[in-house]
C-alpha atoms as a PDB file:
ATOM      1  CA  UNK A   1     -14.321  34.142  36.020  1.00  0.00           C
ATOM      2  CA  UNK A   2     -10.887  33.381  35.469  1.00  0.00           C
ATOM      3  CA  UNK A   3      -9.852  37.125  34.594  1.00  0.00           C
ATOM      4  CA  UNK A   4     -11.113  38.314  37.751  1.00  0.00           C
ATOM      5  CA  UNK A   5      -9.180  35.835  39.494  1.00  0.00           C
ATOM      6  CA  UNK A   6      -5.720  37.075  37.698  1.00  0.00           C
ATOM      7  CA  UNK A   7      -6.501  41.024  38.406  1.00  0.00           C
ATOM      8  CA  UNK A   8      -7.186  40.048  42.062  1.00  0.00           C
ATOM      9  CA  UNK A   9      -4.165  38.502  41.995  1.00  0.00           C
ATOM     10  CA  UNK A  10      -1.910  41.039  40.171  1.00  0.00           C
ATOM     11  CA  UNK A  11      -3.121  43.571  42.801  1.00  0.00           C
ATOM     12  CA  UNK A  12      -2.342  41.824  46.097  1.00  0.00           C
ATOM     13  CA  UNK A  13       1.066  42.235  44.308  1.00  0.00           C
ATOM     14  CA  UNK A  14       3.479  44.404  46.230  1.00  0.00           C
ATOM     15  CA  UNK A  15       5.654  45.627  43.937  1.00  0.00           C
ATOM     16  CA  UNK A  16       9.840  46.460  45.945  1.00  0.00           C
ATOM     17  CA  UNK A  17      11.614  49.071  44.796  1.00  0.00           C
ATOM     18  CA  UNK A  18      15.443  48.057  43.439  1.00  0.00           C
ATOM     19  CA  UNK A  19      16.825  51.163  43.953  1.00  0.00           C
ATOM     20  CA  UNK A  20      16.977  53.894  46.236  1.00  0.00           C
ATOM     21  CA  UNK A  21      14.525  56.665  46.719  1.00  0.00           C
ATOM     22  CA  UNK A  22      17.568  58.827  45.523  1.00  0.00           C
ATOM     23  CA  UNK A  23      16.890  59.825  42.154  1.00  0.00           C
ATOM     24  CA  UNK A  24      20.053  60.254  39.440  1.00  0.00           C
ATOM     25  CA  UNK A  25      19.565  63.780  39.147  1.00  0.00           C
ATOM     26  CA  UNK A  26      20.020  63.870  43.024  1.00  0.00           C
ATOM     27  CA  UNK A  27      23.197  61.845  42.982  1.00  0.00           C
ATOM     28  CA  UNK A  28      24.734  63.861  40.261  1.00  0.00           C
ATOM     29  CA  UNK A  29      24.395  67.044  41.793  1.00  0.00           C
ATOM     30  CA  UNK A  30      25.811  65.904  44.595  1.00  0.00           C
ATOM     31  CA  UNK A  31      29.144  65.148  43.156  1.00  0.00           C
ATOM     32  CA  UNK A  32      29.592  68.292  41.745  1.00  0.00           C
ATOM     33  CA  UNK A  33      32.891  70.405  43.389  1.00  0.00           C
ATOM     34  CA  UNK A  34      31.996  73.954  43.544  1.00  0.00           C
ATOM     35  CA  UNK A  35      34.765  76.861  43.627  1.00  0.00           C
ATOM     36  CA  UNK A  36      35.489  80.246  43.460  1.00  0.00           C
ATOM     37  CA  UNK A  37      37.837  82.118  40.787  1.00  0.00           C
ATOM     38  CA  UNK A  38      38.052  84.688  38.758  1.00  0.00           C
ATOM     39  CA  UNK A  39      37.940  84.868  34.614  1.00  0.00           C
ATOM     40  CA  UNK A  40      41.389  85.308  33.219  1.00  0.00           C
ATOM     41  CA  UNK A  41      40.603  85.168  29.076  1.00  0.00           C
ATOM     42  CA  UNK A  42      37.783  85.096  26.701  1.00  0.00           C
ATOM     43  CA  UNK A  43      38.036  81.918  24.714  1.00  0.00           C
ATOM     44  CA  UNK A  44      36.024  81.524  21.392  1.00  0.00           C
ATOM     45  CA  UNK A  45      32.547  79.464  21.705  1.00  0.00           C
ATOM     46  CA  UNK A  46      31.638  80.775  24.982  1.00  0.00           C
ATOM     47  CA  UNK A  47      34.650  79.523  26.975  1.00  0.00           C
ATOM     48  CA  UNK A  48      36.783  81.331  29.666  1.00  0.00           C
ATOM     49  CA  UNK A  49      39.854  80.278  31.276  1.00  0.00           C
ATOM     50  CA  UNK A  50      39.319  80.553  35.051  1.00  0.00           C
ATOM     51  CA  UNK A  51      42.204  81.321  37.899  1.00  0.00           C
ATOM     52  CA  UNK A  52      40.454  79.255  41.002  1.00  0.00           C
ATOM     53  CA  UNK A  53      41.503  80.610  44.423  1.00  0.00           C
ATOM     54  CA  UNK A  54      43.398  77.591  44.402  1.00  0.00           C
ATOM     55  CA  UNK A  55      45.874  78.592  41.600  1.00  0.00           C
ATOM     56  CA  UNK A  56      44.541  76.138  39.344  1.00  0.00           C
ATOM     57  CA  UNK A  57      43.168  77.250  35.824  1.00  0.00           C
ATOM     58  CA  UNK A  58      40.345  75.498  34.681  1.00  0.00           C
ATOM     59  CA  UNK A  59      38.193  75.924  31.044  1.00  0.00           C
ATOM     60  CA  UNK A  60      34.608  76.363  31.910  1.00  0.00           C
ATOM     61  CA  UNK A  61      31.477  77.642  29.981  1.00  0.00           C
ATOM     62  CA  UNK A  62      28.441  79.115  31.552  1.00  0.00           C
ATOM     63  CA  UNK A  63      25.090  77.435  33.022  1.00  0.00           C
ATOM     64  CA  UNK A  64      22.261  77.484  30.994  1.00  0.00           C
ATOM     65  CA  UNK A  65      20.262  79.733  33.339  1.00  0.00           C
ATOM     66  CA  UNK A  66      23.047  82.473  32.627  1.00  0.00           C
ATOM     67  CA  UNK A  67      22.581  81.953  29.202  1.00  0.00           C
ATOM     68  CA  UNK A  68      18.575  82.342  29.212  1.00  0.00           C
ATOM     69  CA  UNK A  69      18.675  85.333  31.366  1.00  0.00           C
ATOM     70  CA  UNK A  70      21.762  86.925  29.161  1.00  0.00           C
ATOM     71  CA  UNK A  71      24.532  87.394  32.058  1.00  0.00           C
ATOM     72  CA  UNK A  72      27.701  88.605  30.428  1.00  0.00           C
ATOM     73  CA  UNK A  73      31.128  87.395  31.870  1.00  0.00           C
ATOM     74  CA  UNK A  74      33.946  89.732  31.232  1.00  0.00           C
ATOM     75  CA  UNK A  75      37.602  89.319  32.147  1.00  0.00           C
ATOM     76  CA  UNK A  76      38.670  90.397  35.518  1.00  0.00           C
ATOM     77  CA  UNK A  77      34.913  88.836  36.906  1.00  0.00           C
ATOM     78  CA  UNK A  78      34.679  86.955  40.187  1.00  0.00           C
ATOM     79  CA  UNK A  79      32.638  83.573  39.403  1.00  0.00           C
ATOM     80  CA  UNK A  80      31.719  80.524  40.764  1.00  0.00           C
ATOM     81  CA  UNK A  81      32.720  77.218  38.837  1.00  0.00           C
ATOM     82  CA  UNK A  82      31.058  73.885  39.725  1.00  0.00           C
ATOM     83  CA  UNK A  83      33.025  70.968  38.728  1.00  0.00           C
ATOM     84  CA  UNK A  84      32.836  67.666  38.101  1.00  0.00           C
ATOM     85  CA  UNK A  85      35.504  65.003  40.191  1.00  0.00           C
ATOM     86  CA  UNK A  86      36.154  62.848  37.468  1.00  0.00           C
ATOM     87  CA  UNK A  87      37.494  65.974  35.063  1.00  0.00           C
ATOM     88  CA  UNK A  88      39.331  68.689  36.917  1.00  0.00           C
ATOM     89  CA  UNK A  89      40.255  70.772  34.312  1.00  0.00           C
ATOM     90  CA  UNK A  90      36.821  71.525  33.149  1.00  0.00           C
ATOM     91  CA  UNK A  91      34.193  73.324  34.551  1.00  0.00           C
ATOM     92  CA  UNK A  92      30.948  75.280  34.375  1.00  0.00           C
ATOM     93  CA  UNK A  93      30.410  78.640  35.194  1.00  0.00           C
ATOM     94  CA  UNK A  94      27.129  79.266  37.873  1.00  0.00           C
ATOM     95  CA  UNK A  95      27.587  82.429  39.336  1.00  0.00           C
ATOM     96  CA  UNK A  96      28.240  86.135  38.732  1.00  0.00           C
ATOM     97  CA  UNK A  97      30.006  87.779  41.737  1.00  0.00           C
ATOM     98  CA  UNK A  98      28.106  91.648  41.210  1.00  0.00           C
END
């Protein structure tokens, strides 16, 4: 008797959430800066130096998705680098202009 008694119990329980429907993933993407640019130099390990249209050169290596699907960057290539606010000079390459 007394076990039926604690699972009634436990279910009249309403459990409060302690954070916000927001999931991390959600709140990192959305503190990602995205730019454009174009590749400047081939660095060793998959790295390129990137001219933003800003004038700033950043280090970035491509996404993952570019990796899986085989997208070469080349010198001279228009890309777009999302970057983090916390490191500026770092970055990651997303997209291929065609």
């Amino acid at each position: 008797m007394r076990g039926k008694h604690l699972t009634a119990w436990r279910a009249a329980i309403t459990y409060l959430p302690f954070f916000s429907a927001k999931t991390q993933e959600d709140m990192a993407k959305e503190d990602l800066i995205e730019f454009s640019g174009t590749v400047t130099e081939l660095l060793p390990n998959a790295m390129f130096r990137v001219k933003l249209d800003n004038e700033h050169e950043v280090l970035a290596h491509t996404s993952g998705k570019m990796r899986k699907n085989r997208i070469r960057v080349l010198a001279g290539d228009r890309v777009n680098v999302e970057m983090t606010p916390y490191d500026l000079t770092k970055g990651r390459i997303t997209f291929r202009f065609k």
